[in-house]
Protein backbone atom coordinates (compact mmCIF):
# COMPACT_ATOMS: atom_id res chain seq x y z
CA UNK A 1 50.00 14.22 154.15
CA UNK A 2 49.17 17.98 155.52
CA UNK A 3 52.50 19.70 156.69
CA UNK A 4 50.82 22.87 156.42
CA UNK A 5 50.08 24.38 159.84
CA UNK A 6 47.41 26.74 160.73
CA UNK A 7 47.81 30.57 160.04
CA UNK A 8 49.26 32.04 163.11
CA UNK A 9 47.89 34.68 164.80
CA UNK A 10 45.35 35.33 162.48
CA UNK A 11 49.18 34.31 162.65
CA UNK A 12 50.50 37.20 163.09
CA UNK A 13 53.12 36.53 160.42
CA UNK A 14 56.59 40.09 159.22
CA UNK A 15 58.21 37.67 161.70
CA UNK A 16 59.89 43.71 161.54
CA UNK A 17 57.34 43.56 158.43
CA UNK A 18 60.86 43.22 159.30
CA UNK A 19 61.95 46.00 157.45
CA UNK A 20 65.70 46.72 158.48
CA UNK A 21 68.54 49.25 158.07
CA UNK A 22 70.45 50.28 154.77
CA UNK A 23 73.73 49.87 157.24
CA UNK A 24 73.90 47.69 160.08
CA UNK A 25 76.65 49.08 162.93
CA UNK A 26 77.95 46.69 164.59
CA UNK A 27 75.51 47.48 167.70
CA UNK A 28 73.26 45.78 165.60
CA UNK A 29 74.50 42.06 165.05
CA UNK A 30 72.49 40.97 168.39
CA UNK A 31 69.52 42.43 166.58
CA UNK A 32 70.28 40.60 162.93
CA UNK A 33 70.71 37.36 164.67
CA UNK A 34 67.51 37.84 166.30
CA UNK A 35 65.64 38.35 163.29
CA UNK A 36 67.24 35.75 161.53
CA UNK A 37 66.22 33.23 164.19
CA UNK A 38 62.63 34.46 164.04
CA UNK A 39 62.46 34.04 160.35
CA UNK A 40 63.37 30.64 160.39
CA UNK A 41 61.13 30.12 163.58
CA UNK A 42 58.12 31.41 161.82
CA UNK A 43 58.92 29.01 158.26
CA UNK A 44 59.53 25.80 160.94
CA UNK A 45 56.06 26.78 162.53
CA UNK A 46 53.69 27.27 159.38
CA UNK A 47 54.88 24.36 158.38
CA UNK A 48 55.14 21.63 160.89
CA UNK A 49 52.39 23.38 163.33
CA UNK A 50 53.66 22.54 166.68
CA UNK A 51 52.35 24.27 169.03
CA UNK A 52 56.31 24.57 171.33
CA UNK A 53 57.61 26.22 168.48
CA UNK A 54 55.95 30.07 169.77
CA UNK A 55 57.22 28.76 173.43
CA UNK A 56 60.61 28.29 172.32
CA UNK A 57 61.33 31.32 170.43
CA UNK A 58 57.92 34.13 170.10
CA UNK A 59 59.15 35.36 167.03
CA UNK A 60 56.30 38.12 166.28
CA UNK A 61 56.86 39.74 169.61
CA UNK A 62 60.33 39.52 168.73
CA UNK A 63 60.31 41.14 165.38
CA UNK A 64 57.84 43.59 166.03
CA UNK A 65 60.23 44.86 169.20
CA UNK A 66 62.86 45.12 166.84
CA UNK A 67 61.01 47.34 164.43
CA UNK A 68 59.63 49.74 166.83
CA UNK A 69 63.37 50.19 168.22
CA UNK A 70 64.12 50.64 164.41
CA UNK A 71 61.15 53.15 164.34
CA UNK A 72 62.40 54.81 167.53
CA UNK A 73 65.92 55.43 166.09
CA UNK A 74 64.56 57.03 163.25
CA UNK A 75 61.84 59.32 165.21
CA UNK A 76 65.00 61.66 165.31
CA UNK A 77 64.34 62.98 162.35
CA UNK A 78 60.50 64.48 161.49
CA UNK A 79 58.03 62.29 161.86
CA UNK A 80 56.51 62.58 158.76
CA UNK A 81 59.68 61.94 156.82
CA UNK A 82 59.71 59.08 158.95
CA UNK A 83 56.74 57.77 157.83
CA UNK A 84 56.71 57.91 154.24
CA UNK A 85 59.87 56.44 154.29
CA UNK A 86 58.71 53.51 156.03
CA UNK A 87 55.66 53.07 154.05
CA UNK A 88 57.72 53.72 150.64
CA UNK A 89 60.26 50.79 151.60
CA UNK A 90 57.10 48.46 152.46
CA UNK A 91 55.27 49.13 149.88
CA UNK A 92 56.76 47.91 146.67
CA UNK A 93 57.23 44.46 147.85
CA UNK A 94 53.59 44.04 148.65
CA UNK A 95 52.53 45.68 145.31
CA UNK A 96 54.89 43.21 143.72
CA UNK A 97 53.34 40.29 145.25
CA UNK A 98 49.69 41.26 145.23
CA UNK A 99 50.65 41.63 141.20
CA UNK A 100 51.82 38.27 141.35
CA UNK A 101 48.69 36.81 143.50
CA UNK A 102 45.97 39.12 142.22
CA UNK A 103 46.61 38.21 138.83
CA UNK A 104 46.52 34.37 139.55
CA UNK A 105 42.83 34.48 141.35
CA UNK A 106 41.46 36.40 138.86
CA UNK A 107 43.17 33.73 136.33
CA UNK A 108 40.95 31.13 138.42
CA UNK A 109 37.42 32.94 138.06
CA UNK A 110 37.65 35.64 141.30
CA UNK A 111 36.55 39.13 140.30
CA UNK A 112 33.86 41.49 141.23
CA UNK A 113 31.23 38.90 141.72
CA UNK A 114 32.87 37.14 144.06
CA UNK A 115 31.92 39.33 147.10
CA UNK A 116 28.23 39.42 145.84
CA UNK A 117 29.21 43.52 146.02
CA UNK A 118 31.01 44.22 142.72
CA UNK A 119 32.05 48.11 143.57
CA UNK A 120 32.98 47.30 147.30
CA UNK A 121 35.14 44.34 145.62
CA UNK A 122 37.01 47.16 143.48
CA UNK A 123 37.63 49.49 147.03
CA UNK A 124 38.88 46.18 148.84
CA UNK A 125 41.72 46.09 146.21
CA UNK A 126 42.99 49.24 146.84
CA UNK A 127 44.26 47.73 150.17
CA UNK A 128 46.91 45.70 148.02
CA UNK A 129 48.16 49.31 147.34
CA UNK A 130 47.83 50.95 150.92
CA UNK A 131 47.49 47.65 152.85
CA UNK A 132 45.59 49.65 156.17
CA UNK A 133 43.18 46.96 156.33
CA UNK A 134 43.25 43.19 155.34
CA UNK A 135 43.96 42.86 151.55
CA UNK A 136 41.05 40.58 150.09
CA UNK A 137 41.65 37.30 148.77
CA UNK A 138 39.59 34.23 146.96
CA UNK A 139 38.59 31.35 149.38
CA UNK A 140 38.01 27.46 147.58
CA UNK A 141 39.95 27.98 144.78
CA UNK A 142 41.36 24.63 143.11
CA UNK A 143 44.89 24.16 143.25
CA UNK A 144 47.57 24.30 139.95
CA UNK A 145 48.07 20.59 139.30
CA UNK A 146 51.01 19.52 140.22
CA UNK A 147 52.84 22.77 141.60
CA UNK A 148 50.22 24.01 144.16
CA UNK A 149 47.27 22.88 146.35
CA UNK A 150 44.09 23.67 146.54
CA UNK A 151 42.72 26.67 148.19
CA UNK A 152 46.38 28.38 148.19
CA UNK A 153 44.97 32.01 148.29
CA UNK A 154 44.17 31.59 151.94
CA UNK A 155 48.25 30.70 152.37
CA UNK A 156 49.14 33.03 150.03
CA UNK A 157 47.07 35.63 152.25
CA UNK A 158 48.28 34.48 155.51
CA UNK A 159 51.13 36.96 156.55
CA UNK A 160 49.58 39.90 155.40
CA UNK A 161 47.95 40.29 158.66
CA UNK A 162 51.62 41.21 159.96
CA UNK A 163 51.67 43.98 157.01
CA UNK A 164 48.55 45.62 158.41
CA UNK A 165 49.70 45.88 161.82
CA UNK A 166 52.86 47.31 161.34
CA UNK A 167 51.69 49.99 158.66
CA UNK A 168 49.17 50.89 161.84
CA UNK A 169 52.33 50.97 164.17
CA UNK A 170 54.39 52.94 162.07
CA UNK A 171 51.62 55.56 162.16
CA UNK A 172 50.67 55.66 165.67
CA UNK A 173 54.57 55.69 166.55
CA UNK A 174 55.12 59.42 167.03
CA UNK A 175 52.47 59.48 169.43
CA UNK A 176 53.04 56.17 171.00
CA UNK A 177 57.00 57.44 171.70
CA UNK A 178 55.70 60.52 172.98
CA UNK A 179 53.22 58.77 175.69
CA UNK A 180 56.42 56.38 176.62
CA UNK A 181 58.09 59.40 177.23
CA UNK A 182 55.49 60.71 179.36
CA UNK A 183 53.97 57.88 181.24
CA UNK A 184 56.45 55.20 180.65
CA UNK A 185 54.90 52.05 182.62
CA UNK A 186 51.31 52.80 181.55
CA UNK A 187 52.15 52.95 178.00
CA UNK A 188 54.11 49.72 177.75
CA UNK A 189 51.41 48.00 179.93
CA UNK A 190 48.74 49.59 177.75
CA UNK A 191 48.42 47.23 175.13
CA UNK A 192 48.21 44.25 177.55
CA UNK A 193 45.40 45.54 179.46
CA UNK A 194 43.74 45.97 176.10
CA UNK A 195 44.30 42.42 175.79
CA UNK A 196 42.61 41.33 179.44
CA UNK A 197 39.72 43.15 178.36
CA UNK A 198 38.99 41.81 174.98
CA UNK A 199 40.13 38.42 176.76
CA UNK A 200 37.27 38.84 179.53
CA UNK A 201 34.92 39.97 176.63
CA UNK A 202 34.29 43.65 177.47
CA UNK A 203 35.36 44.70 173.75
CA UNK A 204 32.66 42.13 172.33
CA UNK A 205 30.52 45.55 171.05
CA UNK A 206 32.41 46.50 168.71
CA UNK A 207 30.88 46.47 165.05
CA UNK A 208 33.55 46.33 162.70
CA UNK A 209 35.65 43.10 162.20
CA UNK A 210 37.93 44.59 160.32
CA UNK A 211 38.48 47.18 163.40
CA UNK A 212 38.50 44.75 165.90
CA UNK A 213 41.13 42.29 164.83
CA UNK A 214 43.35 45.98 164.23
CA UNK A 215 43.07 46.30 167.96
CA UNK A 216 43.74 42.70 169.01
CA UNK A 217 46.80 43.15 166.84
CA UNK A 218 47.62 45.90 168.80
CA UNK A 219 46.40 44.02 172.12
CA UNK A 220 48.53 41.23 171.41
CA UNK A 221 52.14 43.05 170.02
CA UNK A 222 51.57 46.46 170.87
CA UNK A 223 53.78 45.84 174.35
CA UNK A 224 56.48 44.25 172.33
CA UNK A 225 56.74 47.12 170.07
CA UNK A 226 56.42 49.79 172.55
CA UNK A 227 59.62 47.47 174.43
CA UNK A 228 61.78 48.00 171.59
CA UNK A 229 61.21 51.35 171.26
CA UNK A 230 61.45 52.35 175.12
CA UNK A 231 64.99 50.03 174.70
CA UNK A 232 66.47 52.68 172.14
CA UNK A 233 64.92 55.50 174.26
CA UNK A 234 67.22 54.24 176.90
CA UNK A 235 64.76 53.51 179.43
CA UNK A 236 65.30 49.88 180.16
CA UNK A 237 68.96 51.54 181.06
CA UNK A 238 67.73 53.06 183.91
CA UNK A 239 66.38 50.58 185.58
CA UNK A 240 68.49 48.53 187.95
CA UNK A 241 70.03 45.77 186.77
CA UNK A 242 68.31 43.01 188.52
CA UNK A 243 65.00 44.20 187.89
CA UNK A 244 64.65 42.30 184.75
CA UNK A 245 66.09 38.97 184.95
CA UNK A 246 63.46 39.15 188.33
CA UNK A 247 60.46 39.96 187.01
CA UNK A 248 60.42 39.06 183.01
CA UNK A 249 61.00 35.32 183.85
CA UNK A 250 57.98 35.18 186.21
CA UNK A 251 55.63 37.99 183.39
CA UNK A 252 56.25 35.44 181.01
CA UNK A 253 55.19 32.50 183.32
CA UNK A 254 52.28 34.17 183.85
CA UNK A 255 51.24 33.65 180.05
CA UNK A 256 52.52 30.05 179.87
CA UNK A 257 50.56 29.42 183.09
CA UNK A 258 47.75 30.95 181.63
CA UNK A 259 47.66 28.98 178.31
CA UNK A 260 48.05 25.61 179.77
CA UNK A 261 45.20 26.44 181.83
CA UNK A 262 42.71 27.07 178.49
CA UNK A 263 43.91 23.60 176.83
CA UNK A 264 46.54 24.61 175.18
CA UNK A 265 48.28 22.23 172.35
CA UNK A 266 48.03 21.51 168.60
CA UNK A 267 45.32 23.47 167.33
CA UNK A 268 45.17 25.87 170.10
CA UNK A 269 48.33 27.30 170.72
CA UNK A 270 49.67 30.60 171.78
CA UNK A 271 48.41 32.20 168.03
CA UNK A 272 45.19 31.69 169.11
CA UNK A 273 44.83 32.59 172.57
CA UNK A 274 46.17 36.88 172.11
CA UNK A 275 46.27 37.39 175.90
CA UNK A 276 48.29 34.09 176.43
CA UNK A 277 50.39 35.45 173.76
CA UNK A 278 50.54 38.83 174.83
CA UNK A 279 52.16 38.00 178.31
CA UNK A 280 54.42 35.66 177.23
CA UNK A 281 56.07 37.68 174.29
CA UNK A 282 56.23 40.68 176.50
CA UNK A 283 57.93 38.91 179.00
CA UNK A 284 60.43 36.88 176.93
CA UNK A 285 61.03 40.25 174.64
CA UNK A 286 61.59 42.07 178.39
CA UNK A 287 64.54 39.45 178.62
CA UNK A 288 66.00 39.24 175.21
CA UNK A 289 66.27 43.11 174.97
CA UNK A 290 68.02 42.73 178.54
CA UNK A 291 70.57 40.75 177.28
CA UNK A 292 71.36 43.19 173.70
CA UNK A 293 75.50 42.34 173.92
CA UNK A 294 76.87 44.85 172.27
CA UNK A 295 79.09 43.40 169.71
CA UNK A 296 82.21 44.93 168.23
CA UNK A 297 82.68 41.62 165.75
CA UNK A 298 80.51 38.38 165.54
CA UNK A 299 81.57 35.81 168.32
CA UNK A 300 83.49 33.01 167.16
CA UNK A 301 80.64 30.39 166.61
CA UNK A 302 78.84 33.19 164.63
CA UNK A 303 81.09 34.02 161.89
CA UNK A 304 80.69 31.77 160.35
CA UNK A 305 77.10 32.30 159.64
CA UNK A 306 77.14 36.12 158.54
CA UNK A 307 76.78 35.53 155.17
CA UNK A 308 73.78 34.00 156.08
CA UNK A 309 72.20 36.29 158.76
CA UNK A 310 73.26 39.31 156.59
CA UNK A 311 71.09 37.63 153.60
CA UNK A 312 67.98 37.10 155.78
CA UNK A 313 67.81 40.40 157.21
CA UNK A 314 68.70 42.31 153.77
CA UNK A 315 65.67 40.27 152.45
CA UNK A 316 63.63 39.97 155.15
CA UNK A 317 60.66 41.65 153.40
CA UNK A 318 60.49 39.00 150.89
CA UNK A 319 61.27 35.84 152.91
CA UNK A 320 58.62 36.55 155.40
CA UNK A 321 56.01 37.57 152.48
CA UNK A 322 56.27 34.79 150.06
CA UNK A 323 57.01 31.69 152.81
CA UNK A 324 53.48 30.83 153.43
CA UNK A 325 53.28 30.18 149.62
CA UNK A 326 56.41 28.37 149.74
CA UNK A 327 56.04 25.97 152.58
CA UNK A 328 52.40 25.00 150.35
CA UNK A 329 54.00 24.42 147.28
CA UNK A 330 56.91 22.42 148.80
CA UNK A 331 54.33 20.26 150.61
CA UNK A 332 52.55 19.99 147.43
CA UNK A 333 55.61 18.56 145.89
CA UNK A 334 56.19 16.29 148.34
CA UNK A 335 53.00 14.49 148.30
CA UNK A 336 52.99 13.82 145.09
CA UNK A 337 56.39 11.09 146.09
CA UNK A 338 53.12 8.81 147.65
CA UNK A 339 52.20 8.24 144.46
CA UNK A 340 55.36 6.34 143.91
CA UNK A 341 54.96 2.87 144.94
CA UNK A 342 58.97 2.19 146.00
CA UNK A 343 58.51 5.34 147.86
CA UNK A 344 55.03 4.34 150.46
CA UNK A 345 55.98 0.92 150.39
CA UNK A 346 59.38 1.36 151.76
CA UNK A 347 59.56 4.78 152.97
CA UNK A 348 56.56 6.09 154.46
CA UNK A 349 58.54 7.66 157.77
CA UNK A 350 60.63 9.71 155.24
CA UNK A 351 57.08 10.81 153.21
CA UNK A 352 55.92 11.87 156.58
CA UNK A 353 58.97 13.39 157.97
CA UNK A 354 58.90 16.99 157.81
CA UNK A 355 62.68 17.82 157.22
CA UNK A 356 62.67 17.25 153.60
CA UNK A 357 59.85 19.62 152.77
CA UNK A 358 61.63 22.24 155.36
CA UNK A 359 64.55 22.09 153.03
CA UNK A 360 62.47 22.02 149.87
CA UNK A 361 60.67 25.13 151.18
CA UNK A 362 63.87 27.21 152.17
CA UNK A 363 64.85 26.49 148.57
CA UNK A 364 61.64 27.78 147.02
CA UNK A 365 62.20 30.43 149.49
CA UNK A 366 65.41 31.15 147.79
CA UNK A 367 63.93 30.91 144.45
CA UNK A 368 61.96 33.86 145.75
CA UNK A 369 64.74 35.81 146.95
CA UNK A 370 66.26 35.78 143.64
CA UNK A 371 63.02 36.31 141.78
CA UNK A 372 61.47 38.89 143.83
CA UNK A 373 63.89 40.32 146.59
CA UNK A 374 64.87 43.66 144.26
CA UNK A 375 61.93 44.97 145.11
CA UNK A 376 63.50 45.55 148.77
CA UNK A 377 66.45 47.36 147.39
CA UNK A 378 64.17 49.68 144.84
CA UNK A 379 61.94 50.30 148.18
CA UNK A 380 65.37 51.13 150.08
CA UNK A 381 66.89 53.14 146.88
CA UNK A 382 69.84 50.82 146.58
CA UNK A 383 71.21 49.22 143.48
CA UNK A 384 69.41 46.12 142.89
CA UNK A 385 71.24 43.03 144.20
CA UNK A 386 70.39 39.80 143.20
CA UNK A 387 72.10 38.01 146.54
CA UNK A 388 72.88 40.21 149.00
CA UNK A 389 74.83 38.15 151.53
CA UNK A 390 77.43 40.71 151.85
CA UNK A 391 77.51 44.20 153.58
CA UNK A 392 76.40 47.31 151.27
């Protein structure tokens, strides 16, 4: 059985690398349930694969338009400040699982040769330390008998795509706020006319790879972040209220008509088609920022989940780093039940059902939380917690 789905936009994974507040006000709660639902969204979709999942809820668009309203807050203080502050509460999670994964391919033969260029194999590792460009990673590796299957690196890899692209937006934020400032439609538009062009092939020159899949990145997200920032700028306040619930129903129906029309379905979903993508997240991000309620204390049918929603944004950093790796080795697991004759004899629909390894996963993923999730609070100088479910 494969319940592993394709990697998402060179899936996009950071689902915000959703990198949140030290306090949340209560302004905020919309947001946290947002990014809670996206988390999940993005474990559900790497591993089951079904292609609705992006439809129902677009959780990168979503997560990067919360971090550039994060990033937008905080652009009232210096920039720079800004920045390294960002970067410094990123970084020590990745460093902590590159140690982690860097250490285990090299246990399984990868090293300098691997590349067939030893010295540009020791520069490519310094992006596990200032993750600007794609990290390298060993393809074909066997798997750990037993725990983990074959050719995990590529899994283990997956969502550092997401890491990459928000380092870049963090950087290009100052500037990016100032332009919405100045030209407000034609920056927020931007990014999706980037996309129609590379779309239409008119970007097809460029020489660098690793260059190229920066700007579809940008292409693809850069509306959703540039949303969330114009939202705390206020702008989406000034416009009348009906403008939105007009026009970002029929912006995102423009995508979904766009991606049926270039066979979308299993396979070939909206992670693989960026303009398809593009539209649609912009359009259902549009929306979801419309609606931001502004709540005092969580609604009745909430409350009872803040525990919960408090846990997964306080440790966002690690759940969205180190799912990828879970969902594999809870598949992994699971297969290994065919071997049981009671079990494929009388069972099979339960072997092949994908809610026990979605459970199995989330508690790997909890595993990981307790395990690795410090490394959020050291980045955010807080005292180390080992379950943060409550409010600091």
């Amino acid at each position: 059985m494969s319940t592993l789905a394709p990697d998402s936009t060179p899936d996009s994974a950071p689902d915000s690398t959703p990198v949140v507040e030290n306090n949340t006000p209560a302004r905020d709660r919309y947001f946290d349930l947002l990014r809670a639902v996206a988390l999940f969204r993005v474990v559900l979709y790497h591993l089951t694969g079904w292609a609705w999942l992006p439809l129902l809820f677009p959780s990168m668009g979503v997560m990067f338009a919360l971090a550039g309203n994060l990033m937008a807050r905080s652009l009232k203080r210096p920039p720079g400040q800004v920045i390294r502050g960002r970067i410094r509460r990123l970084l020590p999670p990745i460093w902590l699982l590159g140690a982690v994964g860097v250490t285990g391919m090299v246990a399984q033969g990868w090293g300098p040769d691997a590349e067939g260029h030893p010295g540009w194999w020791w520069f490519h590792l310094t992006y596990w330390i200032l993750p600007i460009s794609d990290p390298p990673y060993a393809e074909g590796l066997p798997g750990v008998q037993g725990f983990i299957g074959a050719d995990w690196a590529v899994d283990f890899a997956g969502p550092l795509w997401y890491v990459r692209a928000y380092l870049w937006f963090v950087l290009l934020s100052p500037l990016l706020l100032r332009a919405l400032r100045a030209r407000p439609a034609v920056t927020v538009l931007a990014p999706i006319a980037l996309a129609a062009a590379f779309e239409r092939g008119y970007l097809d020159f460029l020489p660098s790879e690793r260059f190229a899949s920066g700007l579809t990145d940008f292409s693809t997200f850069g509306a959703c972040w540039i949303l969330g920032m114009a939202h705390q700028d206020g702008l989406l306040k000034r416009l009348p209220r009906y403008i939105v619930p007009s026009v970002a129903p029929a912006i995102a129906l423009v995508g979904l008509w766009y991606a049926l029309n270039h066979d979308f379905g299993d396979g070939n979903d909206l992670d693989s088609m960026p303009f398809a993508q593009s539209v649609w997240s912009f359009g259902t991000v549009l929306l979801l920022l419309h609606i931001s309620p502004s709540w005092s204390e969580w609604p009745a049918r909430l409350r009872r989940w803040d525990g919960l929603i408090t846990l997964l944004n306080s440790r966002a950093v690690t759940i969205y780093l180190w799912h990828n790796t879970c969902v594999l080795a809870a598949a992994t697991q699971w297969d290994r039940l065919w071997d049981v004759d009671v079990m494929w004899r009388h069972f099979p629909w339960l072997l092949e059902s994908p809610w026990p390894v979605l459970a199995l996963t989330w508690v790997l993923i909890t595993g990981c939380v307790v395990a690795f999730g410090w490394a959020e609070d050291l980045a955010a100088r807080r005292r180390p917690k080992l379950w943060p479910s409550g409010v600091y």
